[in-house]
C-alpha atoms as a PDB file:
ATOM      1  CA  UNK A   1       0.000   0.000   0.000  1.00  0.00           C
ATOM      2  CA  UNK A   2       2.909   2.328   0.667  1.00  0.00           C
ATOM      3  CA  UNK A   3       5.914   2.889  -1.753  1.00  0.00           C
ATOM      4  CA  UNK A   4       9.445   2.856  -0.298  1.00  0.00           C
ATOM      5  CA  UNK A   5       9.533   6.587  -0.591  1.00  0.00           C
ATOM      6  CA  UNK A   6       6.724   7.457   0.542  1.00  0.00           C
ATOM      7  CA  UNK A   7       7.714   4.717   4.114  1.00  0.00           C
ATOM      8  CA  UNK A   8      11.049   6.743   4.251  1.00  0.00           C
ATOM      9  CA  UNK A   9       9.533  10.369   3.970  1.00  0.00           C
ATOM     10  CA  UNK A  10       6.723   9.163   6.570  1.00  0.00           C
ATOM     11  CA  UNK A  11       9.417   7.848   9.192  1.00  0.00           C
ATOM     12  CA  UNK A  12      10.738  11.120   8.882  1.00  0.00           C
ATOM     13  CA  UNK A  13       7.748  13.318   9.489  1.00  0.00           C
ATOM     14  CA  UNK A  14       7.185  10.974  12.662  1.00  0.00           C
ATOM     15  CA  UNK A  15      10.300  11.510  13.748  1.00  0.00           C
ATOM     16  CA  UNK A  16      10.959   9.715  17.441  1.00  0.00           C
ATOM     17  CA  UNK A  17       7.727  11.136  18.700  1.00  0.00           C
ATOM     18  CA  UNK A  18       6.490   9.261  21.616  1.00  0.00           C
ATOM     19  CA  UNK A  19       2.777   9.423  20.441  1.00  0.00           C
ATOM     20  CA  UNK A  20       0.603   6.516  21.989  1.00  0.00           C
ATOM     21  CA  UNK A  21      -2.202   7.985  19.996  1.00  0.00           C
ATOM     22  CA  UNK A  22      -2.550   9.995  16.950  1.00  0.00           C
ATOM     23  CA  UNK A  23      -5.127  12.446  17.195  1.00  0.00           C
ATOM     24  CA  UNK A  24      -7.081  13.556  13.716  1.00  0.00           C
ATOM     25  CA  UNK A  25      -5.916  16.499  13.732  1.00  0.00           C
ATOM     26  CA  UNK A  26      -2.029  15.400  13.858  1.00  0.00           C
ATOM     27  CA  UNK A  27      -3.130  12.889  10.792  1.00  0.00           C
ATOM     28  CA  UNK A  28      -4.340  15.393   8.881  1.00  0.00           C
ATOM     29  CA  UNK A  29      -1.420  17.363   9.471  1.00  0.00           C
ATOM     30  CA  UNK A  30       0.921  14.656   8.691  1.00  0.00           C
ATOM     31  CA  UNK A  31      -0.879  14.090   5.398  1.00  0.00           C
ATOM     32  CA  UNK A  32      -1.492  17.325   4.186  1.00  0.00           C
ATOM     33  CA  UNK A  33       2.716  18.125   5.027  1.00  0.00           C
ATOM     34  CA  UNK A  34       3.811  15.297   3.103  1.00  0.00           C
ATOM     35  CA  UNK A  35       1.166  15.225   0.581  1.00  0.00           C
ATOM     36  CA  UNK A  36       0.482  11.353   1.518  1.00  0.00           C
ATOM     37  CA  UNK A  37      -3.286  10.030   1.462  1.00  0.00           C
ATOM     38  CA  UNK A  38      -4.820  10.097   4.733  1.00  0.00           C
ATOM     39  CA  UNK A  39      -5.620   6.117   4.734  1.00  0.00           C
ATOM     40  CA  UNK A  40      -1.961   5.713   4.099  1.00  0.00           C
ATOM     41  CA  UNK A  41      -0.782   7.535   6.865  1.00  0.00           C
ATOM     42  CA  UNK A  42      -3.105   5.844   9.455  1.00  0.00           C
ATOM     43  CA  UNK A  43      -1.621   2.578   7.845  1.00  0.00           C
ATOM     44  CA  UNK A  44       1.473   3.564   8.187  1.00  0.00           C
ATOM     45  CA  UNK A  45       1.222   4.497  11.797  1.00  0.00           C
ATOM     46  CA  UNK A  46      -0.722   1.477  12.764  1.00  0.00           C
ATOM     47  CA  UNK A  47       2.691  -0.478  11.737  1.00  0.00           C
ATOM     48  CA  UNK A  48       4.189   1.598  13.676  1.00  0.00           C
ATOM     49  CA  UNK A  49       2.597   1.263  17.224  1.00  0.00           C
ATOM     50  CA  UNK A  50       1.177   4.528  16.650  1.00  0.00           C
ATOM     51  CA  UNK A  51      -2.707   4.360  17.129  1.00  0.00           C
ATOM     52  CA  UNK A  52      -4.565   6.672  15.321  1.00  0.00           C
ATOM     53  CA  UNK A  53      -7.716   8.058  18.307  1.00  0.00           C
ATOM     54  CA  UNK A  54     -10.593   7.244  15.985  1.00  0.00           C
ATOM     55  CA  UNK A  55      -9.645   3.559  15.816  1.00  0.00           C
ATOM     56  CA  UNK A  56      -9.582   3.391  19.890  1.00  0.00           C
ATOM     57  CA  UNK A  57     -12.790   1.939  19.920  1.00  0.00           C
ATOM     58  CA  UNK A  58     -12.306  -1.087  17.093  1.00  0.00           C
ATOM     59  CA  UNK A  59      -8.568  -2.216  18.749  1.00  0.00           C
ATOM     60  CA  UNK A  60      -9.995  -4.622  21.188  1.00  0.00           C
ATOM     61  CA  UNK A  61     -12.725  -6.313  19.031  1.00  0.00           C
ATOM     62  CA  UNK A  62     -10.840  -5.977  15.402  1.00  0.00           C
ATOM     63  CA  UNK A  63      -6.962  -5.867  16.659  1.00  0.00           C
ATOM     64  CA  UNK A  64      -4.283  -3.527  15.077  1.00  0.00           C
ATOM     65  CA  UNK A  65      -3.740  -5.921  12.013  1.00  0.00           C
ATOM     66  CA  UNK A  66      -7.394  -6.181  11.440  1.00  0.00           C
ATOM     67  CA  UNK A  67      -7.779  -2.505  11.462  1.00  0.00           C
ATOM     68  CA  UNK A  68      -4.621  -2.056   9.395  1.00  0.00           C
ATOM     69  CA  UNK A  69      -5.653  -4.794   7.291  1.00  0.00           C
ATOM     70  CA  UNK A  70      -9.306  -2.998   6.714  1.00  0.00           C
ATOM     71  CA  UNK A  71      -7.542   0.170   5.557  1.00  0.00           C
ATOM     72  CA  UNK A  72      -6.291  -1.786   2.650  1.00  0.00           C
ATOM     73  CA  UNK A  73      -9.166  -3.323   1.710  1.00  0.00           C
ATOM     74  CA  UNK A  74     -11.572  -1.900  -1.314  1.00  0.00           C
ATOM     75  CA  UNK A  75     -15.417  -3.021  -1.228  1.00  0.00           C
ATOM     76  CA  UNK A  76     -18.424  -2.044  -3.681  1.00  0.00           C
ATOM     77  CA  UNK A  77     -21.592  -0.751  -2.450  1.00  0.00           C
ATOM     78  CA  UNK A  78     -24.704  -1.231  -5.343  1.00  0.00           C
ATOM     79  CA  UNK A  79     -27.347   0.398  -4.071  1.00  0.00           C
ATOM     80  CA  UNK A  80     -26.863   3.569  -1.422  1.00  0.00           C
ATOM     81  CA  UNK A  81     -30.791   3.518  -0.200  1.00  0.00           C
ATOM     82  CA  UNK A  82     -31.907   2.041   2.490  1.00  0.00           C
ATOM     83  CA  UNK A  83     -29.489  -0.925   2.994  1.00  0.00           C
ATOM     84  CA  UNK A  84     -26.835   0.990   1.214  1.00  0.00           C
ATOM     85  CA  UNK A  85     -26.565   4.038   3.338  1.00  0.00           C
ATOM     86  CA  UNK A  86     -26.284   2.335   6.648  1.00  0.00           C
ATOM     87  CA  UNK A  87     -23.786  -0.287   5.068  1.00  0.00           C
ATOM     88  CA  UNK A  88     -21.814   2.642   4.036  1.00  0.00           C
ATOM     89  CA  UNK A  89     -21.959   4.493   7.107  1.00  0.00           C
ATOM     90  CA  UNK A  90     -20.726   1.566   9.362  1.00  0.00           C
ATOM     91  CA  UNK A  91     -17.613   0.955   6.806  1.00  0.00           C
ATOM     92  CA  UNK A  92     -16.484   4.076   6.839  1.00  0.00           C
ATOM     93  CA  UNK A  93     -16.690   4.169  10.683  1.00  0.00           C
ATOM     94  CA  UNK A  94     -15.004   0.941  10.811  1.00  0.00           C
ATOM     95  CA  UNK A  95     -11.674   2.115   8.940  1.00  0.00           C
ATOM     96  CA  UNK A  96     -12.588   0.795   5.620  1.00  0.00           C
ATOM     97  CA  UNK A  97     -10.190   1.889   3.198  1.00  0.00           C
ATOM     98  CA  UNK A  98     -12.014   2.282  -0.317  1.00  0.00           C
ATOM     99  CA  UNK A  99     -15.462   2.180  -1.119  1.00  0.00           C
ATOM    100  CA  UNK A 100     -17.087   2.438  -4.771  1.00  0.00           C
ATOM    101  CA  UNK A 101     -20.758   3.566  -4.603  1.00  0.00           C
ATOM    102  CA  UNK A 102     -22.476   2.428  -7.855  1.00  0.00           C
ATOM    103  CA  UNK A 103     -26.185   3.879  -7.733  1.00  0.00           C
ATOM    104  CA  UNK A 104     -27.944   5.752 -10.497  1.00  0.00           C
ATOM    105  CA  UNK A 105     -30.685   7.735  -8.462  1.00  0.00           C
ATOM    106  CA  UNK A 106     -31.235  10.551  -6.952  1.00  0.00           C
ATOM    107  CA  UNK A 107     -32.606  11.321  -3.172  1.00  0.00           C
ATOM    108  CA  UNK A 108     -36.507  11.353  -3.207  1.00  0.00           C
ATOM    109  CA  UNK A 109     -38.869  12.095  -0.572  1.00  0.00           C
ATOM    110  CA  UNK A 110     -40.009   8.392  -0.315  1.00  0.00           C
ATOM    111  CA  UNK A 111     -36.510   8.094   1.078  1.00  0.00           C
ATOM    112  CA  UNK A 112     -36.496   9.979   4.131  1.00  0.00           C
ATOM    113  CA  UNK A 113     -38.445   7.565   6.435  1.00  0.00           C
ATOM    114  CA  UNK A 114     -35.038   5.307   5.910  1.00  0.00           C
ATOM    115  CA  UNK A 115     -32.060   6.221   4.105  1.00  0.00           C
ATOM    116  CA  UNK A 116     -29.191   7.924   5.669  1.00  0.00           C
ATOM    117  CA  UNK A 117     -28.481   9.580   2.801  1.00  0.00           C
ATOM    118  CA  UNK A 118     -31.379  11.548   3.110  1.00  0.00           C
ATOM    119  CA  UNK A 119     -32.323  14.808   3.857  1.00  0.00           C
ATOM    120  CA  UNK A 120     -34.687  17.277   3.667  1.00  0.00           C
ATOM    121  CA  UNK A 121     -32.809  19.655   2.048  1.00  0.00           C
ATOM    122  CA  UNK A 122     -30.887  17.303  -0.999  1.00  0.00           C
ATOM    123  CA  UNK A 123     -34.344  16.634  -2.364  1.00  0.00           C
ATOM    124  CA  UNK A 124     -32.791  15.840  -6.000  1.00  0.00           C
ATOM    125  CA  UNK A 125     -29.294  15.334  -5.330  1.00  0.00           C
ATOM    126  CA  UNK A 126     -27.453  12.314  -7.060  1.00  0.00           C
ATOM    127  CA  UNK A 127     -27.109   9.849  -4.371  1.00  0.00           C
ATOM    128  CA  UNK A 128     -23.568   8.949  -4.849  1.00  0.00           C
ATOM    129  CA  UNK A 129     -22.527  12.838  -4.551  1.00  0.00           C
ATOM    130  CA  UNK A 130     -24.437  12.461  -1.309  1.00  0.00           C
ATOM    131  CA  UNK A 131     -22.878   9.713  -0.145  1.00  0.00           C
ATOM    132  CA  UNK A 132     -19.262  11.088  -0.768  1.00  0.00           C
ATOM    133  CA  UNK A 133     -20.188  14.298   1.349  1.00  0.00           C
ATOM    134  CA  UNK A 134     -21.551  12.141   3.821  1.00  0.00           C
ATOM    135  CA  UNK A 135     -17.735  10.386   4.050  1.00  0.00           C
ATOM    136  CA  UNK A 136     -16.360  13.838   4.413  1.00  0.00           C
ATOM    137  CA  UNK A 137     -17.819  14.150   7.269  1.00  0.00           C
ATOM    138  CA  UNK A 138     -17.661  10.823   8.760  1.00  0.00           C
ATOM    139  CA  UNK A 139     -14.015   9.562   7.740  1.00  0.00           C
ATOM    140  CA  UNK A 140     -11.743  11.610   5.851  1.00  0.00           C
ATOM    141  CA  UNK A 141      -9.073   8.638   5.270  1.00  0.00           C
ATOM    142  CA  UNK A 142     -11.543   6.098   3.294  1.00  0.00           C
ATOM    143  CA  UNK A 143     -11.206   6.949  -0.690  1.00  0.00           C
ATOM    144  CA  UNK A 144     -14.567   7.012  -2.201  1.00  0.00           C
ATOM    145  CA  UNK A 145     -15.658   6.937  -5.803  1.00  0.00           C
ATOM    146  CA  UNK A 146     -19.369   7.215  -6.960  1.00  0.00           C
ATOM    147  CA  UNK A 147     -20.912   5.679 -10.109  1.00  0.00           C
ATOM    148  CA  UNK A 148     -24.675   7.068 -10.545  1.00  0.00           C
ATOM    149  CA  UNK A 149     -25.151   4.697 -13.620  1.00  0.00           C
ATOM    150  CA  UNK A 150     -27.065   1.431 -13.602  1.00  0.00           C
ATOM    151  CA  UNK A 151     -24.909  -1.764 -11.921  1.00  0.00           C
ATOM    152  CA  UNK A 152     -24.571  -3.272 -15.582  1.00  0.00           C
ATOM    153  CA  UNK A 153     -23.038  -0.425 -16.984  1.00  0.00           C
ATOM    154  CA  UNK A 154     -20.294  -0.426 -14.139  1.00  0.00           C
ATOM    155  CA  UNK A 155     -16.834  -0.731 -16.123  1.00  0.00           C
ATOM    156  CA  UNK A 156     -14.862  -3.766 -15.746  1.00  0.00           C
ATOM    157  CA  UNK A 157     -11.560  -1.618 -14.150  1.00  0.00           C
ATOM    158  CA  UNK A 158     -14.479  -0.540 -11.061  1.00  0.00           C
ATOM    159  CA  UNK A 159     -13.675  -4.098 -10.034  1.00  0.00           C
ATOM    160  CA  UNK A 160     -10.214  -4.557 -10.690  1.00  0.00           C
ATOM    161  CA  UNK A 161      -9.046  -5.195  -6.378  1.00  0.00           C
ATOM    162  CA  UNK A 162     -12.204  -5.287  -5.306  1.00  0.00           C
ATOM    163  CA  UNK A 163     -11.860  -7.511  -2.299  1.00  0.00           C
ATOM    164  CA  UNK A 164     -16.126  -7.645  -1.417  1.00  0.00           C
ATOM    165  CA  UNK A 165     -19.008  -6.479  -2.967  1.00  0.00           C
ATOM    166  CA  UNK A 166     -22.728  -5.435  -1.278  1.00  0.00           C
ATOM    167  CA  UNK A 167     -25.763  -6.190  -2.986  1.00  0.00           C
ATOM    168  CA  UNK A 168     -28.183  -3.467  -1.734  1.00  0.00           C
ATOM    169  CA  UNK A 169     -30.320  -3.383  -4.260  1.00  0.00           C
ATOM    170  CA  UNK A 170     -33.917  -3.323  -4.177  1.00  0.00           C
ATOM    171  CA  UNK A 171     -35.341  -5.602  -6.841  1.00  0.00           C
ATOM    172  CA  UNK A 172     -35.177  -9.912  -8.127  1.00  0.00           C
ATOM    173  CA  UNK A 173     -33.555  -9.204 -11.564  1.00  0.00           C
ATOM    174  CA  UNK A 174     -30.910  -6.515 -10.220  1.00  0.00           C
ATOM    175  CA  UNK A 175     -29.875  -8.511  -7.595  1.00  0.00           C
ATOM    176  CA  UNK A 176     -29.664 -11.881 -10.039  1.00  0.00           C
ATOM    177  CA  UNK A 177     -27.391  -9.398 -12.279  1.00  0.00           C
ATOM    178  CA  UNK A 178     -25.262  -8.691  -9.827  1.00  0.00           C
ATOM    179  CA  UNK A 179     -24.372 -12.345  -8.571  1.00  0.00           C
ATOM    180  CA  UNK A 180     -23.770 -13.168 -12.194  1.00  0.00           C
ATOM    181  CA  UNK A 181     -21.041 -10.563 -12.153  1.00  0.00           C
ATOM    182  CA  UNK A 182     -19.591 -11.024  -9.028  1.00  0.00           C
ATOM    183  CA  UNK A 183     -18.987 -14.518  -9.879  1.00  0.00           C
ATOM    184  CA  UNK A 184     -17.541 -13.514 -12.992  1.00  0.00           C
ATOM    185  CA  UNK A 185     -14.801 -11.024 -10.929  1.00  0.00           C
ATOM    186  CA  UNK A 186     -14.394 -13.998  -8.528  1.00  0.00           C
ATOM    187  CA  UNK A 187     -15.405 -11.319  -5.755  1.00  0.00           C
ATOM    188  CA  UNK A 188     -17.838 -12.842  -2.868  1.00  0.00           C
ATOM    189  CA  UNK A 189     -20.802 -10.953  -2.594  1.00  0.00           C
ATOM    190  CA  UNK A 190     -23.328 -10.104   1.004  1.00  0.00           C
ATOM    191  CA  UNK A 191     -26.613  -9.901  -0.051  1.00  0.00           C
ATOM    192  CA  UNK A 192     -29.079  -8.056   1.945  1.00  0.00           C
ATOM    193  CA  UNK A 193     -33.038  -7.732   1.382  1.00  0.00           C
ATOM    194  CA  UNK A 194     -35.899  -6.288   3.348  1.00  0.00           C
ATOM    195  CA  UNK A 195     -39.563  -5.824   3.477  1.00  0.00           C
ATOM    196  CA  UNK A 196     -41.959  -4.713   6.016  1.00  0.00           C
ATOM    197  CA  UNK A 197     -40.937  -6.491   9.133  1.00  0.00           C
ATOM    198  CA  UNK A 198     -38.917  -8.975   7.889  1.00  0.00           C
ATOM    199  CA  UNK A 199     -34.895  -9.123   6.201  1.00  0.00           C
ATOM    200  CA  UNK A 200     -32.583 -11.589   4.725  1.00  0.00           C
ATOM    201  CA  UNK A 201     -28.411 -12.050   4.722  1.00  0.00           C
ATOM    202  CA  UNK A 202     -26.423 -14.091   2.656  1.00  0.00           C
ATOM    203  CA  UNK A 203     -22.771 -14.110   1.489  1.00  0.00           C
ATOM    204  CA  UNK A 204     -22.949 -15.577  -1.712  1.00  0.00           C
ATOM    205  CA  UNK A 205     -19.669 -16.901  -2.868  1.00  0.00           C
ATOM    206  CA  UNK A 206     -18.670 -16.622  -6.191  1.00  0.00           C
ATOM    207  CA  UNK A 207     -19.687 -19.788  -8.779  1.00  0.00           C
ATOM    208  CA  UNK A 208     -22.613 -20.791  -6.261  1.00  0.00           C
ATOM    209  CA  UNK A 209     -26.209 -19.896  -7.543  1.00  0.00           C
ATOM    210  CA  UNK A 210     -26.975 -18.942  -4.058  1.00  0.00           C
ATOM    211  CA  UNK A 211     -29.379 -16.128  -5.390  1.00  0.00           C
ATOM    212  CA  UNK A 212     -30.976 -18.100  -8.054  1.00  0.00           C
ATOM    213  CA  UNK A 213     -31.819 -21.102  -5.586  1.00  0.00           C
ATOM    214  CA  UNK A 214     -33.260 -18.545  -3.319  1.00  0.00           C
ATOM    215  CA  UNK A 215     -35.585 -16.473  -5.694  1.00  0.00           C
ATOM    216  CA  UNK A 216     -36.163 -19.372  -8.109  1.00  0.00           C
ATOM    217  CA  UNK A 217     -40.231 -19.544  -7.220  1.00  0.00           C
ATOM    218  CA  UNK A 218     -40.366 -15.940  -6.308  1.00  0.00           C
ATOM    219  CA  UNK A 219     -42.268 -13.789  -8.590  1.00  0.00           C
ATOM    220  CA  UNK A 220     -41.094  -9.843  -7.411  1.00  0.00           C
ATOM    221  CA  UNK A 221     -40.146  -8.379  -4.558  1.00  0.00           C
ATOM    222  CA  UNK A 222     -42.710  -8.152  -1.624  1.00  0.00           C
ATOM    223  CA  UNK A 223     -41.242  -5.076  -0.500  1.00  0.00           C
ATOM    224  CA  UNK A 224     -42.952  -3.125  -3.076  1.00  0.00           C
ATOM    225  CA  UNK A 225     -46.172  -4.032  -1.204  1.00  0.00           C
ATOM    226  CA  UNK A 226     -44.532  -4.042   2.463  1.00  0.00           C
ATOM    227  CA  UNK A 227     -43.000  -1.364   2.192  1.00  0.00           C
ATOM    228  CA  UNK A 228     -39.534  -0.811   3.915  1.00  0.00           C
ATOM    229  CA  UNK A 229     -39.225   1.072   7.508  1.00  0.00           C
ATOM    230  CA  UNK A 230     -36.075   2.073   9.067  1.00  0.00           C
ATOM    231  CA  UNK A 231     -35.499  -0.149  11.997  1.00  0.00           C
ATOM    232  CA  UNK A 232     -35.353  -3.070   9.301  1.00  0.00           C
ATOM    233  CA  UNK A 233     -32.952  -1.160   6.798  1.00  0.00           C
ATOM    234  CA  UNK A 234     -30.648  -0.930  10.105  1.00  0.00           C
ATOM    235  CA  UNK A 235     -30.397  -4.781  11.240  1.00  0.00           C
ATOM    236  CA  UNK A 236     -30.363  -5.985   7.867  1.00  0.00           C
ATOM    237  CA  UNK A 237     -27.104  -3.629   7.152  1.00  0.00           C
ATOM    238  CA  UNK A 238     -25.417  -4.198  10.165  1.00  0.00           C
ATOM    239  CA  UNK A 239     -25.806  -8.514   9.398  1.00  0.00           C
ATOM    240  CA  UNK A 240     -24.358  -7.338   6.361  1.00  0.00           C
ATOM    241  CA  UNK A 241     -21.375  -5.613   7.622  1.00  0.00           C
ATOM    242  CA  UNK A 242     -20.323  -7.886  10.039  1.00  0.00           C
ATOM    243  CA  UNK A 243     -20.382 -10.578   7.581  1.00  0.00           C
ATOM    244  CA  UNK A 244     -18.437  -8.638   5.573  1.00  0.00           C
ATOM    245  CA  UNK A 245     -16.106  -8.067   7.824  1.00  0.00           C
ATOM    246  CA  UNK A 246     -15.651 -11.412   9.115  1.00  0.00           C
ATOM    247  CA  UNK A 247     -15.100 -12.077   5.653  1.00  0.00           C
ATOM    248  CA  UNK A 248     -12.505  -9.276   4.908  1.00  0.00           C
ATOM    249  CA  UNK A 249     -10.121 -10.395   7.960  1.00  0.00           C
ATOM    250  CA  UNK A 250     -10.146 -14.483   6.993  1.00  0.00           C
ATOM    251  CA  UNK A 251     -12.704 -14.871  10.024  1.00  0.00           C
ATOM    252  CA  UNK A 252     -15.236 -16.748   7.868  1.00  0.00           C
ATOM    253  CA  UNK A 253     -14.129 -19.777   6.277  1.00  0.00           C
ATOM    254  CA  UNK A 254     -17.640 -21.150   6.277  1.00  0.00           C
ATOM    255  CA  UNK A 255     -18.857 -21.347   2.315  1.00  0.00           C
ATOM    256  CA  UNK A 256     -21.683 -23.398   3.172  1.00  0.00           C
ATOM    257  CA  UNK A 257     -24.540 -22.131   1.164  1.00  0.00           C
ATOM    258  CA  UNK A 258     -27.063 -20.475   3.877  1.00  0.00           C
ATOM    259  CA  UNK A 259     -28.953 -17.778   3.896  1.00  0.00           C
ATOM    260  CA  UNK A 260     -29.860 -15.829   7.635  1.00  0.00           C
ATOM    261  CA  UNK A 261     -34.131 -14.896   7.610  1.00  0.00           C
ATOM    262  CA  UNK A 262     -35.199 -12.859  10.343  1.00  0.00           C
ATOM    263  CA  UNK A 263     -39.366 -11.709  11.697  1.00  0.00           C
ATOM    264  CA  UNK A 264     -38.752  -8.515  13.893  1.00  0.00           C
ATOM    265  CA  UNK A 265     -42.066  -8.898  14.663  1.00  0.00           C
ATOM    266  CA  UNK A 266     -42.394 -12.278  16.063  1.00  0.00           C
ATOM    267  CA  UNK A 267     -38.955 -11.843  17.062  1.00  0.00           C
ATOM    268  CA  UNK A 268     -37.855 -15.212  15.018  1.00  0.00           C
ATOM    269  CA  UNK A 269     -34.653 -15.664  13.350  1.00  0.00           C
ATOM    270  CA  UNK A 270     -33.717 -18.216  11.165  1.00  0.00           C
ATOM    271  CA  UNK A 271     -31.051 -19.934   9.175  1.00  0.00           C
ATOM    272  CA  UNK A 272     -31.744 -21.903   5.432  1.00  0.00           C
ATOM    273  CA  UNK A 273     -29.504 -24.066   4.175  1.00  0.00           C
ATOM    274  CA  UNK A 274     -29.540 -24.541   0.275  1.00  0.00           C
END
């Protein structure tokens, strides 16, 4: 992630400071005197026992190599509604290092009963140019780039290092498209759906079918009569994260085809096996 110059001129501008923790600020300033990304400077300083403040919180549960290790990492986001604004909110809180945001809409007021993203005052706005100010003010290291064009039209160079991708989309055929492709890329894919009360999580690996075993007797989506509330949008996103995560630090070796179904209003969760 870092060249050799760039390691040399960084050692330098850290000098033999006896800094426990890095503050943001003293990032910032580190980056903007050597003109090095943000992300790599927090990586850097992670390797070297520094801890960057913001991180405190992740150490004990993640561990300095799994936070240094989700710095490097580059995910895509399809979708940035409901499912895709929490997803992207969490990553970026987490440390994650680059995030692509592929979503061709723009905010609506339909939106505002759920979507981060959303706000009474970017009525209009193209929801990827949302969701990179949203970053800005969230986590200045992670390196966003936002595609407002259908998933299908994504170029093939969007993927190239993709380590994960997130399926937030909110219709069969989309979502079918988008397995097709991942499998393609060889990238494993977290699925996430909701509707009314109820949600489902799946990583589907790449080669599997997961998604076409899953909606093979389903007709459309039942959201578009259930409608989707935000409490929902929240739990699904958060399965989705941690799976992803468990995923993106080699803490899920588990392929078994299975997809997590939960009823927030019985209060009933349950795993399929396909």
């Amino acid at each position: 992630m870092l060249t050799e110059k760039e390691e040399t001129i960084l050692d330098q501008a850290f000098g033999k400071q006896e800094l426990k923790e890095l503050t943001q600020q003293q990032s910032a300033k580190i980056a903007s005197r050597t003109n090095i990304p943000l992300r790599a400077v927090e990586y850097f300083a992670l390797g070297k026992g520094y801890l960057p403040r913001r991180y405190r919180e992740n150490i004990g549960t993640l561990g300095t190599g799994g936070q240094r290790k989700l710095l490097e990492n580059k995910v895509i986001i399809f979708g940035l509604g409901g499912l895709g604004g929490y997803v992207l909110e969490e990553l970026a809180r987490v440390g994650l290092g680059q995030i692509i945001g592929v979503d061709p809409d723009v905010v609506d007021e339909t939106n505002l009963n759920r979507q981060l993203l959303a706000e009474e005052g970017n009525i209009g706005s193209k929801k990827v140019n949302e969701a990179n100010n949203r970053l800005r003010k969230v986590n200045k290291a992670v390196e966003f780039a936002g595609h407002a064009i259908p998933l299908d039209e994504l170029p093939e160079e969007a993927y190239c290092n993709a380590d994960l991708a997130f399926g937030c989309l909110d219709n069969i055929s989309d979502r079918l498209i988008l397995a097709k492709r991942c499998s393609i890329e060889n990238i494993p894919l977290v699925h996430g759906a909701i509707a009314g009360w109820y949600g489902e999580v799946a990583v589907v690996w790449p080669h599997t079918g997961l998604l076409e075993k899953i909606y093979k007797h389903q007709g459309k989506s039942i959201e578009q009569n259930l409608g989707t509330p935000p409490f929902t949008a929240a739990i699904a996103a958060s399965l989705m994260v941690v799976a992803g995560i468990r995923i993106l630090l080699g803490k899920s070796s588990d392929k078994e085809q299975k997809m997590l179904f939960f009823d927030l209003l019985e209060n009933e969760w349950q795993t399929i096996t396909f």
